[in-house]
Protein backbone atom coordinates (compact mmCIF):
# COMPACT_ATOMS: atom_id res chain seq x y z
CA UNK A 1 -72.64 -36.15 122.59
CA UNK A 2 -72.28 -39.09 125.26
CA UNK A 3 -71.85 -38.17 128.66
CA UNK A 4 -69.16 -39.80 130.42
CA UNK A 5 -69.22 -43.58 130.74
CA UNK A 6 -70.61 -44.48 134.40
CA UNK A 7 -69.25 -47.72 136.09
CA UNK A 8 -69.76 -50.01 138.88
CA UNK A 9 -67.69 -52.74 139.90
CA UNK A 10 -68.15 -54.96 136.30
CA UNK A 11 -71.42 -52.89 135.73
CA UNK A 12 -71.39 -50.14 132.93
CA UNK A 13 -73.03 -47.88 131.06
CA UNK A 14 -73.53 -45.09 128.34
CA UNK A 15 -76.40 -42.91 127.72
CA UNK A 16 -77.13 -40.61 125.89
CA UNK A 17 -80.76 -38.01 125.97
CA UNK A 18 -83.62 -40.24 127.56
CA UNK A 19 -82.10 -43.97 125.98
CA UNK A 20 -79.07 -45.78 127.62
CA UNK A 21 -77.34 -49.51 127.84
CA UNK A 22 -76.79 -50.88 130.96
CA UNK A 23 -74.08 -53.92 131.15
CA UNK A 24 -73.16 -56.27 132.87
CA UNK A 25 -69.99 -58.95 132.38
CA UNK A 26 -69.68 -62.37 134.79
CA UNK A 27 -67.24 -64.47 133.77
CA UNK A 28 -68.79 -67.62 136.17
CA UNK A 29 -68.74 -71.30 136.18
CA UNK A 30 -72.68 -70.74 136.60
CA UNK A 31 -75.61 -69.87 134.34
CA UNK A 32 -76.91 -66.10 134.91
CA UNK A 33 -80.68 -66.17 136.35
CA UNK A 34 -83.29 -63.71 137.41
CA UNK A 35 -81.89 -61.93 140.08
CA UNK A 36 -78.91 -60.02 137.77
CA UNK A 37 -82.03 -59.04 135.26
CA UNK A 38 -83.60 -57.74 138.63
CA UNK A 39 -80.82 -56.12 140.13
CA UNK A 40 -79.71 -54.25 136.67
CA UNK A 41 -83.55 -52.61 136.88
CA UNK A 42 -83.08 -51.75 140.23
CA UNK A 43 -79.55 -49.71 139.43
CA UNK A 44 -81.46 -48.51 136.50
CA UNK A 45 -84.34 -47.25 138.19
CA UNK A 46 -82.12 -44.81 140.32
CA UNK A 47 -80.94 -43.19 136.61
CA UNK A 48 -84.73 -41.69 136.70
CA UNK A 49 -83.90 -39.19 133.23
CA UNK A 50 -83.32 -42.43 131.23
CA UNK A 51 -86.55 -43.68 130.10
CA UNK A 52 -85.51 -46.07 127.54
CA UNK A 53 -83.10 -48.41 128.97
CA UNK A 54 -81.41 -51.67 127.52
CA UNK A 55 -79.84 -54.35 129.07
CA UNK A 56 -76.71 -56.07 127.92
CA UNK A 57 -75.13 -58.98 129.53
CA UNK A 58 -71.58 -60.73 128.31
CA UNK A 59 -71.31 -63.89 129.76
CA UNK A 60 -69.03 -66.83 130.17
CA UNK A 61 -71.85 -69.68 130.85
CA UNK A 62 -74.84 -68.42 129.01
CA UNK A 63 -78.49 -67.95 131.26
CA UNK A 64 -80.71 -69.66 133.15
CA UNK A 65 -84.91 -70.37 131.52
CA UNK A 66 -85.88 -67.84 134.50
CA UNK A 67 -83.79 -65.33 133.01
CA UNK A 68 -84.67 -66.50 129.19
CA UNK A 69 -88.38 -65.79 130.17
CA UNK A 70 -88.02 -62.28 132.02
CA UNK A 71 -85.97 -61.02 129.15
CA UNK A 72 -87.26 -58.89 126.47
CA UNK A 73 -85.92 -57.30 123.16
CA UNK A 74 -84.51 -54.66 124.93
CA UNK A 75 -81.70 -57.04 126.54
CA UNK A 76 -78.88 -58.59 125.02
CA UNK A 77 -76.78 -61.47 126.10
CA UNK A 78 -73.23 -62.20 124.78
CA UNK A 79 -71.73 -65.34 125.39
CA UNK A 80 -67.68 -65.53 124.42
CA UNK A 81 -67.97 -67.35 121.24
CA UNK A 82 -70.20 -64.50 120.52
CA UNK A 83 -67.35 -61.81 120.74
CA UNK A 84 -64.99 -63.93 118.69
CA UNK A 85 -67.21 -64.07 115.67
C-alpha cells in the first residue's frame, strides 16, 4: 500500500517501504542544471527511511551537460513531446 502522496510547491512524491520517486515539473524558458539535481537530494535526504530514491524531472526545455553528467539511472527526465507519445 502507498502512503499518501507528499507535495511541495511543484515537487512530489510517492513511496512506498524503503524505495520512492521524487519529482519535479518546471515548465521554463531555461535548460534545468545542477542545482535542481542537488536540491531534490537535499529534500530527499530529510525522508531518512527511504533508502532507494529516484529522481524524475518533467520539463519544458530539456537539461543542461552539468545536469546530463551528475545524473544517473536512477533519474528520469521528461520533456513534453515525451508525454504526448
Amino acid at each position: 500500500m502507498h502512503s499518501p502522496l507528499r507535495k511541495t510547491k511543484d515537487r512530489q512524491g510517492c513511496f512506498e517501504k524503503e524505495e520512492g520517486i521524487l519529482a519535479s515539473c518546471k515548465y521554463r524558458n531555461r535548460k534545468l542544471d545542477i542545482s535542481e539535481l542537488d536540491l531534490m537530494r537535499e529534500y530527499s535526504d530529510a525522508m531518512n527511511q527511504i533508502k532507494k530514491r529516484h529522481f524524475w524531472f518533467f520539463l519544458k526545455d530539456g537539461f543542461s551537460p552539468s545536469f546530463s553528467a551528475s545524473a544517473s539511472d536512477d533519474n528520469k527526465v521528461f520533456s513534453l513531446e515525451d508525454l504526448y507519445k
